[in-house]
C-alpha atoms as a PDB file:
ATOM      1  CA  UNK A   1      66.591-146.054  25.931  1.00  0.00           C
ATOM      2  CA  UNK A   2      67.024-142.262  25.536  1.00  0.00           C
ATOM      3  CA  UNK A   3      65.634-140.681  23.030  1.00  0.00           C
ATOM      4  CA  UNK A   4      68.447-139.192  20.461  1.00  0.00           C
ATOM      5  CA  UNK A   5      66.006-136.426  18.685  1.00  0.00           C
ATOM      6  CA  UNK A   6      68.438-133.380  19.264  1.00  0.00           C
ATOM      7  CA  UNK A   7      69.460-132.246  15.381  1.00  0.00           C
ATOM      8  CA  UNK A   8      72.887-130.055  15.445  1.00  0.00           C
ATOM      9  CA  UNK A   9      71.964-126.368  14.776  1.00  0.00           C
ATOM     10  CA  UNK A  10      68.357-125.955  15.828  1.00  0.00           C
ATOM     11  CA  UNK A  11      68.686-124.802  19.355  1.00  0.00           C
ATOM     12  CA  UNK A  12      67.283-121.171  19.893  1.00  0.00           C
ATOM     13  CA  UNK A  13      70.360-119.187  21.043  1.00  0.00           C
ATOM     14  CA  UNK A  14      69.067-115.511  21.038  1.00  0.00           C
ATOM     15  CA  UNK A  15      69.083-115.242  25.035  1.00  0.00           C
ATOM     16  CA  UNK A  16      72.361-116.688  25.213  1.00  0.00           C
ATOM     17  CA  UNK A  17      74.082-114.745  22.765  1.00  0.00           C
ATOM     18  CA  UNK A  18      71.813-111.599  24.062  1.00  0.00           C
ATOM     19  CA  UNK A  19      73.655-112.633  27.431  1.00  0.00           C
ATOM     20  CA  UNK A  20      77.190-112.761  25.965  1.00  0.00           C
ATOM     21  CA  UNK A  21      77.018-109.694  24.304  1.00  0.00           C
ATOM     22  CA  UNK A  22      75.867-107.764  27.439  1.00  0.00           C
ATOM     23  CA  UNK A  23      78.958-109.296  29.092  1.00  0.00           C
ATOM     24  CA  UNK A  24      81.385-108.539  26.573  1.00  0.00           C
ATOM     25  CA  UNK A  25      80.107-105.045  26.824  1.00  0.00           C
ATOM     26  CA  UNK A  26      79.721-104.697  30.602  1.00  0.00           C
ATOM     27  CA  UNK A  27      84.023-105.913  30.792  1.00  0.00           C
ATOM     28  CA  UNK A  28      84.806-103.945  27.792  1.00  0.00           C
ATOM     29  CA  UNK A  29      83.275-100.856  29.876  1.00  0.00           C
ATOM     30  CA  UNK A  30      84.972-101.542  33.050  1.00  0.00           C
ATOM     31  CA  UNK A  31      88.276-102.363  31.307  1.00  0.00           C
ATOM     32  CA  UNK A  32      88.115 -98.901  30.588  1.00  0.00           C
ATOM     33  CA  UNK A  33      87.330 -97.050  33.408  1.00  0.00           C
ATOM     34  CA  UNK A  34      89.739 -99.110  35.508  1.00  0.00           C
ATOM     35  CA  UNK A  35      92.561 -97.599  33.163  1.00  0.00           C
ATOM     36  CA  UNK A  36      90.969 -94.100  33.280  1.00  0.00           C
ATOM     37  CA  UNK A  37      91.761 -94.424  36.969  1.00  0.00           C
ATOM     38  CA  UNK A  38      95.022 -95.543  36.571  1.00  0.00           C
ATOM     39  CA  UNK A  39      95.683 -92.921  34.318  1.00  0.00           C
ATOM     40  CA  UNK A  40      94.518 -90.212  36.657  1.00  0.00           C
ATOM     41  CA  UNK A  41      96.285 -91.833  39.605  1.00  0.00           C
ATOM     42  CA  UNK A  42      99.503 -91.561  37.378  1.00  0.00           C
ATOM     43  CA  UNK A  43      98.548 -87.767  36.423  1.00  0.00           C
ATOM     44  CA  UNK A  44      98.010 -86.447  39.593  1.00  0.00           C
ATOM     45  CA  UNK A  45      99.682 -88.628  42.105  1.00  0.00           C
ATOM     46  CA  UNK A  46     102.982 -87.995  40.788  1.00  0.00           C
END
């Protein structure tokens, strides 16, 4: 049989959430810039 030793809460998470956080960041920053450049589009491209 397998053996059921996983306990709920002790799994290191520090990469993953190191991960996550980078992402969050990385599509909060290009959000962003792709509206900059939609708003300068709109500016000057009238």
């Amino acid at each position: 049989m397998a053996d059921n030793t996983h306990k709920h809460g002790e799994m290191e998470i520090r990469d993953q959430e190191a991960t996550f956080n980078g992402f969050v960041k990385f599509l909060t920053n290009s959000i962003i810039a792709c509206l900059v450049v939609v708003v300068i589009l709109a500016v000057f491209f009238q």
